[in-house]
C-alpha atoms as a PDB file:
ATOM      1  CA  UNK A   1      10.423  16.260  20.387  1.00  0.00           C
ATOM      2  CA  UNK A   2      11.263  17.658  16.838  1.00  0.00           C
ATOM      3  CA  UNK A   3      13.612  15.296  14.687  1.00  0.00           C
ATOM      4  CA  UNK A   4      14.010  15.889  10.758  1.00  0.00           C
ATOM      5  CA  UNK A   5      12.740  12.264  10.164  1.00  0.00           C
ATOM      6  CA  UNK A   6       9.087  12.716  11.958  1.00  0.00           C
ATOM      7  CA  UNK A   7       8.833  16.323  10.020  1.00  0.00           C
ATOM      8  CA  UNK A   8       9.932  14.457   6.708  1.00  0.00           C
ATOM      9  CA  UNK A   9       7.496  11.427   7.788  1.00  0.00           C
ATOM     10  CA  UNK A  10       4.784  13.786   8.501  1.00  0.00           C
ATOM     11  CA  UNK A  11       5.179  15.529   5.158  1.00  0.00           C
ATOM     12  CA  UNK A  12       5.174  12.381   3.233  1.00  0.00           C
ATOM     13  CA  UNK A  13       2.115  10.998   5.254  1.00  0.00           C
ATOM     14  CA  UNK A  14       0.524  14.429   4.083  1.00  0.00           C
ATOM     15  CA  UNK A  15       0.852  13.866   0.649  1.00  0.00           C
ATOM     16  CA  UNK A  16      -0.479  10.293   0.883  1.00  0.00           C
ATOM     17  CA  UNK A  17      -3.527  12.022   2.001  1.00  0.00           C
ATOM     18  CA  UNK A  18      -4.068  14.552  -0.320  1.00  0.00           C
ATOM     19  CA  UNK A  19      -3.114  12.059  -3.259  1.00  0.00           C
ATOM     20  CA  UNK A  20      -6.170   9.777  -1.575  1.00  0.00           C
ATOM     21  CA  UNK A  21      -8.821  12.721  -1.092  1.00  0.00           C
ATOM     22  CA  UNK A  22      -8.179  13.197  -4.723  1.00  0.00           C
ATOM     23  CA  UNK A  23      -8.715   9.427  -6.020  1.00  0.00           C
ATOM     24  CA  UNK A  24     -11.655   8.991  -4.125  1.00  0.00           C
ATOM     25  CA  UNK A  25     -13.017  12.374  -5.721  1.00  0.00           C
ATOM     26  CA  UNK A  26     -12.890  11.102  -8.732  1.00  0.00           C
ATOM     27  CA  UNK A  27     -14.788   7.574  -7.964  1.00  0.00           C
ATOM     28  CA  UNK A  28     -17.794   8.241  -9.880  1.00  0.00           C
ATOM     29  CA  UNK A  29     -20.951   8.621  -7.170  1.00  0.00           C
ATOM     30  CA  UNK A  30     -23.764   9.057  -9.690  1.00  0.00           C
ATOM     31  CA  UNK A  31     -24.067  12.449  -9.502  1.00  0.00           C
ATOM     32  CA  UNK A  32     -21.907  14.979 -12.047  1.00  0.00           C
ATOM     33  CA  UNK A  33     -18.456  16.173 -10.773  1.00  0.00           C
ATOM     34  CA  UNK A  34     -15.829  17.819 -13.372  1.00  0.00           C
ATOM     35  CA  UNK A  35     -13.006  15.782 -11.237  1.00  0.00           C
ATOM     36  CA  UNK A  36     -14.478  13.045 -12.959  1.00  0.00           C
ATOM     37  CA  UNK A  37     -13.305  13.924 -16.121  1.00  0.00           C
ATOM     38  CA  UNK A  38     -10.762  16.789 -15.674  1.00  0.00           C
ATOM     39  CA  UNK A  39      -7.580  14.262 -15.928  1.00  0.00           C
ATOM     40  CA  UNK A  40      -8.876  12.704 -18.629  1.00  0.00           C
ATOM     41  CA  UNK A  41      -5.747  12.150 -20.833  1.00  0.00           C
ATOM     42  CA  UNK A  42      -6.637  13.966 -24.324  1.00  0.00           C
ATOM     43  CA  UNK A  43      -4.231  13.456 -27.557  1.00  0.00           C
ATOM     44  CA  UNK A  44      -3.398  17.363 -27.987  1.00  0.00           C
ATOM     45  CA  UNK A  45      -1.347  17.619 -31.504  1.00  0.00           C
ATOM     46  CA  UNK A  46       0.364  14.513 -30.790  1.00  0.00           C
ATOM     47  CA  UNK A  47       1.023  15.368 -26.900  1.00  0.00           C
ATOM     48  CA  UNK A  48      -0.988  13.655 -23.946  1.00  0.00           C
ATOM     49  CA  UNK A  49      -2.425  16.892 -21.945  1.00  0.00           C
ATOM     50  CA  UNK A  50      -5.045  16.262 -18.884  1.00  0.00           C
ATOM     51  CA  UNK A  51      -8.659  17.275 -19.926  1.00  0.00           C
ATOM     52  CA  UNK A  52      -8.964  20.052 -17.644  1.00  0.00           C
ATOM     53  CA  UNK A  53      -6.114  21.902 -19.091  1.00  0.00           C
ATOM     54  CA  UNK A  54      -7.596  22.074 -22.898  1.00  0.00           C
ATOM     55  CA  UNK A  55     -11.264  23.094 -21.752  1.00  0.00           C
ATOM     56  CA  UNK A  56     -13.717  24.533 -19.151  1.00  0.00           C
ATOM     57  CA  UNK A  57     -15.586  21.766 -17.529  1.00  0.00           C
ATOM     58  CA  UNK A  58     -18.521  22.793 -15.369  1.00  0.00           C
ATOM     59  CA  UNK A  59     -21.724  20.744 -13.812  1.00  0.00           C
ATOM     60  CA  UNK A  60     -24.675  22.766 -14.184  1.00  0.00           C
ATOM     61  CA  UNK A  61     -27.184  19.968 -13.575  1.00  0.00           C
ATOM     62  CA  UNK A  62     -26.617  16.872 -10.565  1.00  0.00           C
ATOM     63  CA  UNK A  63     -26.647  14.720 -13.692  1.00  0.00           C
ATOM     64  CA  UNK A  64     -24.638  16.079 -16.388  1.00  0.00           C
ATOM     65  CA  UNK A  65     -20.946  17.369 -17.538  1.00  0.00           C
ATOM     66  CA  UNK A  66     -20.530  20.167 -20.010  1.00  0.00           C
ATOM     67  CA  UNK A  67     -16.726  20.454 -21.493  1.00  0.00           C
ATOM     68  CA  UNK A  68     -16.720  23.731 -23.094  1.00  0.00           C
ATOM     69  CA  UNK A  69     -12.913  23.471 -25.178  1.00  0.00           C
ATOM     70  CA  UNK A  70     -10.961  26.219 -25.182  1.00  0.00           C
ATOM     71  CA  UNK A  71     -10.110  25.137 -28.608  1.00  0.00           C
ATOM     72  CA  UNK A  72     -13.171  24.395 -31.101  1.00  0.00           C
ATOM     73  CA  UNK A  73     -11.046  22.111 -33.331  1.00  0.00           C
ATOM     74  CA  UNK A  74     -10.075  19.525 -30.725  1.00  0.00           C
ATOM     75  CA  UNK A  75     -13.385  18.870 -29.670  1.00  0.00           C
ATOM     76  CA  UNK A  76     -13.686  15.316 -31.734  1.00  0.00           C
ATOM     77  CA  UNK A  77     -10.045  14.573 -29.698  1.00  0.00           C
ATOM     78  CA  UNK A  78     -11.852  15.459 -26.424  1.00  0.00           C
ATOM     79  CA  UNK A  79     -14.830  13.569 -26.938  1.00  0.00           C
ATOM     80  CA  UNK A  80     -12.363  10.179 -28.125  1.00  0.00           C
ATOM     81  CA  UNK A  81     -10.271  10.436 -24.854  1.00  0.00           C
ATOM     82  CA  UNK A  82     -14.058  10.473 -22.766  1.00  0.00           C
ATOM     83  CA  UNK A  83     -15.354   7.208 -24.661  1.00  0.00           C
ATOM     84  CA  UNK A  84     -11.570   5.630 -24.262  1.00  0.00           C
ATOM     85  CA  UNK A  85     -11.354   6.226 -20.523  1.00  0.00           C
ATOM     86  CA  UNK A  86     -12.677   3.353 -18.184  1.00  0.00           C
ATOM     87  CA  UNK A  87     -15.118   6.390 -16.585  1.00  0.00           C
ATOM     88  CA  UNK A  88     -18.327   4.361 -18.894  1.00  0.00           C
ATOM     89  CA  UNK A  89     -19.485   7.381 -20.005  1.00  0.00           C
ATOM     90  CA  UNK A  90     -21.269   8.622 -23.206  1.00  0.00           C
ATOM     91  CA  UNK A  91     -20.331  12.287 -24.501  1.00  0.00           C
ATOM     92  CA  UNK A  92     -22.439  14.113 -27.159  1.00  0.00           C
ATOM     93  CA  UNK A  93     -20.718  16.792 -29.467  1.00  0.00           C
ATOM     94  CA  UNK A  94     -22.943  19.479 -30.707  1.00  0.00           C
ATOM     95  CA  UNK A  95     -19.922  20.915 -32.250  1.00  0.00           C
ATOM     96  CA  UNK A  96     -19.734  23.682 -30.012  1.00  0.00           C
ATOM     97  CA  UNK A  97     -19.265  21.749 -26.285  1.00  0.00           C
ATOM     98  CA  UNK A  98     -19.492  18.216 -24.826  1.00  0.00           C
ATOM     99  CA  UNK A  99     -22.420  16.959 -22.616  1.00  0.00           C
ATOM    100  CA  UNK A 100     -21.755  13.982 -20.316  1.00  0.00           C
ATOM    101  CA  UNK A 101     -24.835  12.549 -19.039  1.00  0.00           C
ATOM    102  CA  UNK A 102     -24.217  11.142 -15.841  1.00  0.00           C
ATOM    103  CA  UNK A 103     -26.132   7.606 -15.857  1.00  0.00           C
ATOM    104  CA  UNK A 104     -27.635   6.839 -12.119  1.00  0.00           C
ATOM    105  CA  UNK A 105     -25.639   3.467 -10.389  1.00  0.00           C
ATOM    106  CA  UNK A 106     -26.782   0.138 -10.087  1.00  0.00           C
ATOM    107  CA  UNK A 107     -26.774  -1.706  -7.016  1.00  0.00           C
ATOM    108  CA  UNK A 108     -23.896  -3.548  -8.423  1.00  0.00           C
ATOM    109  CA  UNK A 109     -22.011  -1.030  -9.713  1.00  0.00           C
ATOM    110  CA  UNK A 110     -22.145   0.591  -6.186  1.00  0.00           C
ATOM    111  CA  UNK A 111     -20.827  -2.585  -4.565  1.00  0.00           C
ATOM    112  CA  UNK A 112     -17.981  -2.588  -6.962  1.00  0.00           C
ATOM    113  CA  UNK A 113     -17.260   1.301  -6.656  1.00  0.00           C
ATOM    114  CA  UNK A 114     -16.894   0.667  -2.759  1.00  0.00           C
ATOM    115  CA  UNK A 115     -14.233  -2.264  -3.523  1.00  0.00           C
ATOM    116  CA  UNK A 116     -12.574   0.083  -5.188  1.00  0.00           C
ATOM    117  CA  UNK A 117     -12.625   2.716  -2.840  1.00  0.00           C
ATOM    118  CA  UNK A 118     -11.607   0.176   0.106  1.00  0.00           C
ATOM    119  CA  UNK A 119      -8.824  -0.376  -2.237  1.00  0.00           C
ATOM    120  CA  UNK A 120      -7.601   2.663  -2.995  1.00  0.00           C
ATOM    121  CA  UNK A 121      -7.600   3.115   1.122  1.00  0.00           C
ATOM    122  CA  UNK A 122      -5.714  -0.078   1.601  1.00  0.00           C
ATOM    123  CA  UNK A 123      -3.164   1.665  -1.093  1.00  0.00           C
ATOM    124  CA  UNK A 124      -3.105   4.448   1.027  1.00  0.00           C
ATOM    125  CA  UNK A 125      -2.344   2.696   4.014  1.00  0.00           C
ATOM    126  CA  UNK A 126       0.261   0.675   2.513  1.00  0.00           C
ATOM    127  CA  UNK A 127       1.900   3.865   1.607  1.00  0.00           C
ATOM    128  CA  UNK A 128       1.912   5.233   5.095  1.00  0.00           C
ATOM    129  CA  UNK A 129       3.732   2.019   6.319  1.00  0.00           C
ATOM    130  CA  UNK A 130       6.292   2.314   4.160  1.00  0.00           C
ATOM    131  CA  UNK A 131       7.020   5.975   5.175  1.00  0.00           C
ATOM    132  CA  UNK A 132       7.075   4.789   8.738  1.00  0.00           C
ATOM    133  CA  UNK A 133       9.279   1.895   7.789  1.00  0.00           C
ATOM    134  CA  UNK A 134      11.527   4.081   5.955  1.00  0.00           C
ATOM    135  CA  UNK A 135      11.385   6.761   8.950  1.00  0.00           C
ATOM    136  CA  UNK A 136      12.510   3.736  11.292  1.00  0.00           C
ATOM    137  CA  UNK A 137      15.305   2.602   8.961  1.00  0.00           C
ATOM    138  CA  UNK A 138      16.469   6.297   9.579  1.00  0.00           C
ATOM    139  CA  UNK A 139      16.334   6.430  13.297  1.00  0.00           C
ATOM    140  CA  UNK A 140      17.700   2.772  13.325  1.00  0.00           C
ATOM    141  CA  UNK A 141      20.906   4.080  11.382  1.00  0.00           C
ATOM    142  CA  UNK A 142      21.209   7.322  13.725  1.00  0.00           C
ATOM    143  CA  UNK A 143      20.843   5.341  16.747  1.00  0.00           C
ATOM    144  CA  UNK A 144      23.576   2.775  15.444  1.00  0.00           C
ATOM    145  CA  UNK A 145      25.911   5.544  14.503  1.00  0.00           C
ATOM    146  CA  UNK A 146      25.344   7.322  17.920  1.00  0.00           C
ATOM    147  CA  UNK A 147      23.702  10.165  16.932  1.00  0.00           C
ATOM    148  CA  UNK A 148      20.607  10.234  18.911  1.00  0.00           C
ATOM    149  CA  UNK A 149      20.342   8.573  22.500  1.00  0.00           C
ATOM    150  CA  UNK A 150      18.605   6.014  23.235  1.00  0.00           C
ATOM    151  CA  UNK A 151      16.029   7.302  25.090  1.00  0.00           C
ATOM    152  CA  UNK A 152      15.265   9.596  22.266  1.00  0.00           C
ATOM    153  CA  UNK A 153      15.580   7.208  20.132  1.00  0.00           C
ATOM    154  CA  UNK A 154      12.370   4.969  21.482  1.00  0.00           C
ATOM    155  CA  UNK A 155      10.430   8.538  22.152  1.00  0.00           C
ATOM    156  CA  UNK A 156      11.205   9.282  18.446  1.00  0.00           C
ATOM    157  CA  UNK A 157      10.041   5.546  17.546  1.00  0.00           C
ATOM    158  CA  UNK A 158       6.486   6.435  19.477  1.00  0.00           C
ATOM    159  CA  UNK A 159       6.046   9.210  17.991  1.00  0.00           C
ATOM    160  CA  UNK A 160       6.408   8.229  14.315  1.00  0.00           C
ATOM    161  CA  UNK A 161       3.723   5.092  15.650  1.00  0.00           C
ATOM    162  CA  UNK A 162       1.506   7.825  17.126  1.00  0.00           C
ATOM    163  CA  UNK A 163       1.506  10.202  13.610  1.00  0.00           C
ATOM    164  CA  UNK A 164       1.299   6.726  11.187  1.00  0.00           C
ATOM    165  CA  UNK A 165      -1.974   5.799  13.669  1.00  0.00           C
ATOM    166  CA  UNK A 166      -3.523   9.143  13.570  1.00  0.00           C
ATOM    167  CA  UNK A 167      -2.961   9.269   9.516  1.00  0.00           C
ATOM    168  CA  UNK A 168      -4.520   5.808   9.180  1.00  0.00           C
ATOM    169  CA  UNK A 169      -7.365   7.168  11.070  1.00  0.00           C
ATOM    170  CA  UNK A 170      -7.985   9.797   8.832  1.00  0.00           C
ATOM    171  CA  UNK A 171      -7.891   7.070   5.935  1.00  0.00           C
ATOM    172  CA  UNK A 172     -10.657   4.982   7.255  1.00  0.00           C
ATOM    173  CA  UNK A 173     -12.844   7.823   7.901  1.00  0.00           C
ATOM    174  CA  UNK A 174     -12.406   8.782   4.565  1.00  0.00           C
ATOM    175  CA  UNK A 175     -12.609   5.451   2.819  1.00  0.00           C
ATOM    176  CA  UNK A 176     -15.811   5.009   5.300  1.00  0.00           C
ATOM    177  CA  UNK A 177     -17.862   8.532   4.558  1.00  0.00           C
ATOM    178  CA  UNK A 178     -16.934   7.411   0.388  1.00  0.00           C
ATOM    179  CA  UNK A 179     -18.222   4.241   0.594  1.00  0.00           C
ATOM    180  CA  UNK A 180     -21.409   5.546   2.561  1.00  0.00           C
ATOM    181  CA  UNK A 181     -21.776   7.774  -0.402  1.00  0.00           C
ATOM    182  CA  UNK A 182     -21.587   5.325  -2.400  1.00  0.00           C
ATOM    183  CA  UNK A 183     -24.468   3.135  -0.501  1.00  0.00           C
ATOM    184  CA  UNK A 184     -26.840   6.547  -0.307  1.00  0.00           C
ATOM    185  CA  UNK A 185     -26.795   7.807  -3.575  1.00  0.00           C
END
């Protein structure tokens, strides 16, 4: 059974997903990824731009970064915004490009980067609760108001269980094939 709640659920749930896929690319795994720095907020003439929008940022080598700006004279604001971030990385300007060496990860380090990635999936499950709740509230109001039968109603109310489970499936497996990443590297 269609209903514009479990389509509007389903699309919400979606972006909770993609949103997570792209924090957990960024978790730093040891070896060089431009996602790590590409949203790296950069002071561009007195505007905050991301990183990836002011220069090209490759990974030529498993363990290094090169941030080739687009503009030569921001390279010294470029650099700044890589030693601000919380990334704990060291860039080197050789006037022309930035190189990032990507340092290998402790075993403690690791352990904390897999808290964080069980984190971010507890945010992410969080998230889909809330769209279910707010999904509910919806079919709740329509039942109240007569709108949708009651049968419908508790078919409706399975379904939106049966998406929210199959969503926070896709969450652990995520959070879990991270954090073995994490462990392997």
């Amino acid at each position: 059974m269609e209903h514009s709640q479990l389509d509007s659920a389903k699309t919400h749930m979606e972006k909770t997903i993609r949103v997570l896929r792209d924090e957990l690319a960024k978790v730093h795994t040891g070896r060089a990824n431009p996602s790590l720095v590409e949203d790296v907020v950069v002071e561009y003439y007195g505007t905050p731009t991301p990183m990836k929008h002011l220069a090209n940022i490759v990974a030529p080598d498993p363990d290094m970064i090169v941030v080739r700006p687009f503009d030569r004279s921001q390279i010294a604001a470029l650099e700044k915004a890589i030693l601000a971030s919380d990334l704990g990385l060291t860039p080197q300007n050789d006037g022309q490009i930035i190189r990032v060496k990507i340092p290998r990860l402790s075993e403690e380090r690791r352990a904390e980067l897999v808290k964080l990635v069980q984190r971010k999936g507890e945010e992410a499950k969080v998230a889909l609760r809330n769209v279910r709740r707010d999904a509910r509230e919806h079919l709740d109001a329509e039942k109240k108001d007569g709108s949708i039968a009651e049968d419908a109603y508790f078919k409706l109310r399975d379904q939106l269980d049966e998406l929210t489970q199959g969503f926070t499936t896709q969450v652990d497996e995520f959070v879990e094939a991270k954090a073995q990443e994490m462990r392997t590297l």
